[in-house]
Every structure is written in C-alpha cells, then in structure tokens.
Protein backbone atom coordinates (compact mmCIF):
# COMPACT_ATOMS: atom_id res chain seq x y z
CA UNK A 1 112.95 115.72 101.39
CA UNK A 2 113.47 116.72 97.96
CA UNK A 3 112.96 113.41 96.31
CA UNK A 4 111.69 113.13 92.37
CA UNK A 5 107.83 112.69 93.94
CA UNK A 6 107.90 116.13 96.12
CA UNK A 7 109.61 117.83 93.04
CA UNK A 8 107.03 116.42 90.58
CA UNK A 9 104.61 117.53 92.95
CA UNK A 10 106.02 121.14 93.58
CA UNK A 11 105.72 121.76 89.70
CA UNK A 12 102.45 120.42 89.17
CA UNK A 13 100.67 122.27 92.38
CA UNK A 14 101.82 125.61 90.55
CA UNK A 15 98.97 125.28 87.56
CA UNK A 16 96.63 122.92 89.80
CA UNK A 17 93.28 124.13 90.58
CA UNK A 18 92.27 125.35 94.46
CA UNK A 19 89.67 124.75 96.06
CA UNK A 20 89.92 120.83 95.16
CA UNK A 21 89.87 117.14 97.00
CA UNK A 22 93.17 116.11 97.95
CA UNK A 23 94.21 112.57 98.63
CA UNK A 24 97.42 112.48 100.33
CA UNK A 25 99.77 109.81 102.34
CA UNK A 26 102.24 107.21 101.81
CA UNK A 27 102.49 104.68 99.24
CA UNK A 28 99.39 103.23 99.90
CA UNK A 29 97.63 106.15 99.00
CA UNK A 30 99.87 107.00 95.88
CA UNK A 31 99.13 104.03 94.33
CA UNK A 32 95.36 104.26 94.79
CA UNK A 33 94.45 105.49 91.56
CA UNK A 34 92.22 107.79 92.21
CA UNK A 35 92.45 110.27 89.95
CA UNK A 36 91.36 108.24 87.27
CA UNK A 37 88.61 106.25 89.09
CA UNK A 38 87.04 109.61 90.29
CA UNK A 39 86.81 110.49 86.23
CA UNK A 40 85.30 107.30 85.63
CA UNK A 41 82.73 107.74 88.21
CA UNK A 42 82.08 110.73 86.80
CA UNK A 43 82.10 112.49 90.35
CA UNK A 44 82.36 116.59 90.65
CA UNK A 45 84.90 118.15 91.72
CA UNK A 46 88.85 118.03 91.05
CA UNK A 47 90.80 115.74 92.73
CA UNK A 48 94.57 115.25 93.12
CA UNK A 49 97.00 112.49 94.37
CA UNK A 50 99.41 113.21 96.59
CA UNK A 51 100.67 110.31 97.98
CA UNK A 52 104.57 109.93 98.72
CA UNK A 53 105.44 106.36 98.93
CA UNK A 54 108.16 105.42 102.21
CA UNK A 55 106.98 108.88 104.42
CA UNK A 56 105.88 107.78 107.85
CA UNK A 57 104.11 111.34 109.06
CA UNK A 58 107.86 112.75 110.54
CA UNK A 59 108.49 113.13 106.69
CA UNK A 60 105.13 113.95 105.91
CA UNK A 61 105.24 116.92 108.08
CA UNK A 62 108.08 117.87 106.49
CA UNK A 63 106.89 118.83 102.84
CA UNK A 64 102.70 119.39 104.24
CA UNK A 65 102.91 122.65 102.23
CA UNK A 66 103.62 120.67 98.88
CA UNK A 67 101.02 117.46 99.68
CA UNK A 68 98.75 120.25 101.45
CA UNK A 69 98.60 123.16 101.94
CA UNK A 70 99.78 124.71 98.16
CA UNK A 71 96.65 123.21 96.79
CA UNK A 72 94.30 125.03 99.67
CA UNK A 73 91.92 121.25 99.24
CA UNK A 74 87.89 122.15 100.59
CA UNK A 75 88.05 118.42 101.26
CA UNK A 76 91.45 116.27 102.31
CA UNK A 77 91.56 112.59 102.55
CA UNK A 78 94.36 111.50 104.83
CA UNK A 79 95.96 107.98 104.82
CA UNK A 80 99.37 108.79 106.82
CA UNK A 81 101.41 106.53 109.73
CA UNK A 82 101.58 102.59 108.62
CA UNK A 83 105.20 103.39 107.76
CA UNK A 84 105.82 104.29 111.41
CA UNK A 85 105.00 101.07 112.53
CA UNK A 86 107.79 99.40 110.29
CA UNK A 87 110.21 100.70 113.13
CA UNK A 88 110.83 98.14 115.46
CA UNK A 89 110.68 101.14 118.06
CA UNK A 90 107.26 102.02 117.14
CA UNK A 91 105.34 104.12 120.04
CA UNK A 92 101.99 104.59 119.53
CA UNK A 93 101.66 107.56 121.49
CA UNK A 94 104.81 109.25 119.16
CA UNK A 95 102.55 108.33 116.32
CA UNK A 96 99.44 110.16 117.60
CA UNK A 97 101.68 112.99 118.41
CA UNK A 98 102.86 113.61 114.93
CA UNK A 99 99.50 112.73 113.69
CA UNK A 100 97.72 115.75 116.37
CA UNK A 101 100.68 118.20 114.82
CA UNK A 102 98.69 117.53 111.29
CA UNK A 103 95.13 117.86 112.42
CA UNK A 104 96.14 121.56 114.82
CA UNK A 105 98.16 123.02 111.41
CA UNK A 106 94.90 121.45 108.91
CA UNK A 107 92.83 123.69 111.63
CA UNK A 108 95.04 126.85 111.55
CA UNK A 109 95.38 126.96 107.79
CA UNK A 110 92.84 125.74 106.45
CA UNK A 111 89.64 125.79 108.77
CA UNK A 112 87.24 125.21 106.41
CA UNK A 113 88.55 122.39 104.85
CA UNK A 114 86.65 118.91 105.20
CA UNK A 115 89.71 116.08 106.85
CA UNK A 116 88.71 112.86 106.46
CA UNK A 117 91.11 110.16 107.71
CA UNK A 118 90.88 106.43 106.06
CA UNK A 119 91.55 104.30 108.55
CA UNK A 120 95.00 102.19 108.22
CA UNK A 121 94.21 98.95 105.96
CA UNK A 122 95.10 95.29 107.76
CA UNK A 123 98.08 93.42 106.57
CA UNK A 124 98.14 89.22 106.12
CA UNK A 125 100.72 88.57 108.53
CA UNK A 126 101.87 85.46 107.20
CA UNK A 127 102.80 86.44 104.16
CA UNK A 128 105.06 89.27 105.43
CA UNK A 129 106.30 86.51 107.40
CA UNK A 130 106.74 83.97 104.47
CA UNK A 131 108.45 86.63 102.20
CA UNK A 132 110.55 88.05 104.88
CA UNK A 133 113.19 85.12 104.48
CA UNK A 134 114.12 87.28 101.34
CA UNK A 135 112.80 90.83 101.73
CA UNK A 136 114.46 91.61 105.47
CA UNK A 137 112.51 94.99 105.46
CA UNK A 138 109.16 92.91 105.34
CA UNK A 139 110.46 91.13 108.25
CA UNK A 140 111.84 94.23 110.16
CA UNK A 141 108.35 95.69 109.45
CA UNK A 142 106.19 92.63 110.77
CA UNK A 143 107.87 92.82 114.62
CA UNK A 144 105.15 95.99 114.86
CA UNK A 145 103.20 96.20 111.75
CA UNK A 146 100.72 93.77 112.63
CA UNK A 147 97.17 93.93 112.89
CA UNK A 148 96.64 93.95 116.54
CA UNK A 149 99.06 97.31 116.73
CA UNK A 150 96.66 98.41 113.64
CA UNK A 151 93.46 98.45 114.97
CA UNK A 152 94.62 99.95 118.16
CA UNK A 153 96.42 102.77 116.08
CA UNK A 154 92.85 103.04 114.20
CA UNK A 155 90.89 103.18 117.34
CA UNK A 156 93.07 105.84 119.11
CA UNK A 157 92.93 107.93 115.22
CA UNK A 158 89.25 107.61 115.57
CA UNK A 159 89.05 109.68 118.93
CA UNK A 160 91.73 112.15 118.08
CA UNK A 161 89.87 112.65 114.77
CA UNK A 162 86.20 113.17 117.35
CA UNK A 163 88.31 115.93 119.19
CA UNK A 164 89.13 118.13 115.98
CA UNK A 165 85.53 117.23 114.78
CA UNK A 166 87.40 115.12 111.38
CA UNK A 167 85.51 112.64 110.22
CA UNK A 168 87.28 108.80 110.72
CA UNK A 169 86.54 106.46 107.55
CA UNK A 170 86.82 102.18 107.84
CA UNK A 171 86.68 100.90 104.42
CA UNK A 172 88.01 97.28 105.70
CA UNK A 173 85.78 95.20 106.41
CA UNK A 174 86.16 93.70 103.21
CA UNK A 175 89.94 93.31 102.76
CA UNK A 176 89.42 90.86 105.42
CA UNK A 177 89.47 87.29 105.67
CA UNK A 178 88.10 84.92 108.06
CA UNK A 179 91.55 85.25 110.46
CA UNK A 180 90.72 89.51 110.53
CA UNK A 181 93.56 89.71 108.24
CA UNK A 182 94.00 91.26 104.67
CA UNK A 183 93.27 88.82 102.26
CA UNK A 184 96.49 86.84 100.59
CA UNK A 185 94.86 87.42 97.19
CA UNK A 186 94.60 90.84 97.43
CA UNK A 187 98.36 91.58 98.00
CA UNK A 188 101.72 91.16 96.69
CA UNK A 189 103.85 91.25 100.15
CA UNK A 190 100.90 91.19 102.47
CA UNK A 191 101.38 95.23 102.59
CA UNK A 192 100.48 96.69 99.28
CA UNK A 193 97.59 95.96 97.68
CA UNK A 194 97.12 94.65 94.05
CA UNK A 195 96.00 97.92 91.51
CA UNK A 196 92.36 95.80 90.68
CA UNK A 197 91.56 96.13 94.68
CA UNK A 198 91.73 99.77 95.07
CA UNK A 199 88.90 99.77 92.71
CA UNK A 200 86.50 98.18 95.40
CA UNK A 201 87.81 100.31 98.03
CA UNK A 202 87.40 103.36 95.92
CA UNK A 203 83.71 102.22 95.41
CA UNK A 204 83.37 101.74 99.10
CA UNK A 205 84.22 105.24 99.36
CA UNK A 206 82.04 106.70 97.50
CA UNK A 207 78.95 104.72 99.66
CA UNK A 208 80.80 105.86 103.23
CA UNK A 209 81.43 109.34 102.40
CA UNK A 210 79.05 111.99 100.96
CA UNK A 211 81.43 114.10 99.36
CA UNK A 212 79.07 116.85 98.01
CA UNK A 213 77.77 116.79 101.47
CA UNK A 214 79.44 120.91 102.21
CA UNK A 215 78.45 122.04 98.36
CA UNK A 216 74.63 120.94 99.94
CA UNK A 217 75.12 122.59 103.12
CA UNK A 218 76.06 125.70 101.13
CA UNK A 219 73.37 125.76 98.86
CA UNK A 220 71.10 125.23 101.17
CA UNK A 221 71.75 128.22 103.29
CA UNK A 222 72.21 129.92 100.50
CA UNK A 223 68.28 129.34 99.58
C-alpha cells in the first residue's frame, strides 16, 4: 500500500503536530479541502487531511497507523466504505465488519480520542448511469453504489457508531434533490463532488458538530 499518497503522508506525519483533528477516508474526503477552509474559518485547533483516494476500508486498515494512529488525533473525522460498494459483490455485513475492526483498534489506541463518522454522501444515479456508456468503472460501481444500499449502509453505521459511543454525523440533506438523490449540479460523475460544494458541507459541519465541545468539558472540570 505504498502508493505516492501513504508515502507523502508517512513524511509529513514525522514533523506534524499531536494531539490534532484528523480527517481521514477515501477520495471523497481527500478532496474536501479542509485544511484550508478550517484556516479560513479561523477555527482552533490543527487539523490534517488524510484522505487516500480508491481505499475501500480493507486498504484503509492496512496503512491506519499512517492516516491514524502516527498523528495520535484528540478528535478523528471518519468518511471510509463508499468504495466497497463499487464491488458488484458488495455485502453489507463485510462492510460493517471491517468498519467494527476500525472503531475496536480507535478504542484500544487511542481511547480518548473523539470519532466522529460523516455519514456516506448520496450519489445521482442517473448520471453514473449516463456516463457509464464511457467510464465502465462508473457503471460497474452503479450495480451497488446506489442510494438505497447508501442509506441502509448509513443507518446500520449509525448503530454500530451508538455501541462504541462515536458520534454519527448527516450533513446531506442538502446535496439532495427532489428524487433523494445528489444533485446533478453538484457533481462531475454523479460520485465526486465539485471543489465549490465542499465549502457548504464544511459549513454544515461546523453547525452539526461542536468541536471545542472536550476542550469545554476539560476546562470545566478543571474549574
């Protein structure tokens, strides 16, 4: 799993700061900016990127020590497993599996840390549909990654997360359109969303999720 992302990564997590947030996932979360919409919000904190675009959560687990674990995050947002449904022998149960092996090892290692998982986004069907004539992997993709098999993956996320006491995060409700799909104009191949969007979602965020929410707690009891 040594690609140019995880070796990039490996270098940078030597100098990076502890103790930080930590975004981490597939492409979908490497290509949210968030590094640089964080410093424009002028948020606390430190936060780092470390998406890996193509991993479904088998090659996640694979390199969790350099998109985890060697930056010892306080809080971790999680946006891992759309790229397991692009297998046309997607099991949801495997999925929730793989995803339970993440949550027990976040627990072990890092007990104190704050997991949030952002629920998976929706896809526009018809356009993965549309371009699949050309792009065969868009139509290998669709037979599973659809929105009914997304919500359901969501919902059964959203207990697991209630078990391990992680917090569960829906940001979608509008990147949908009238049909409960992800709007055409806010995608290039009804996957992957346009750079301007991630802006909204980022701002959605910030109103869903109290992130100084543990720094309070502390100083509180501290007083």
């Amino acid at each position: 799993m040594d690609n140019e992302t995880i070796k990039r990564y490996r270098k940078e997590n030597k100098e990076a700061e502890k103790n930080a947030i930590v975004f981490t996932g597939s492409s979908l979360m490497e290509q949210f900016p968030v590094e640089a919409l964080w410093k424009k919000a002028k948020q606390n904190g430190k936060v780092f990127n470390r998406g890996v675009s193509g991993f479904d959560t088998t090659e996640f687990l694979q390199v969790i020590d350099t998109v985890i674990f060697d930056l010892k995050p306080r809080i971790l947002v999680i946006n891992i497993g759309t790229n397991d449904l692009n297998d046309p022998n997607y099991q949801q149960e495997t999925l929730l599996k793989r995803i339970e092996q993440l949550f027990e090892q976040v627990k072990k290692r890092l007990p104190h840390c704050r997991l949030i998982f952002l629920a998976f986004y929706p896809v526009n069907e018809e356009k993965m549909l549309r371009l699949g004539r050309k792009e065969t992997w868009l139509l290998e993709a669709s037979k599973k990654r659809n929105n009914k098999q997304l919500m359901q993956a969501n919902q059964a996320i959203a207990s697991l997360c209630k078990q391990f006491s992680y917090e569960f995060v829906d940001v979608n409700k509008n990147l949908k359109d009238e049909k409960e799909q992800l709007k055409a104009s806010y995608t290039s191949d009804g996957i992957h969303l346009y750079s301007a969007i991630y802006n909204d979602i980022f701002q959605e965020l910030l109103n869903k999720i109290d992130f100084e929410r543990k720094n309070k707690n502390d100083r509180n009891t501290k007083e």
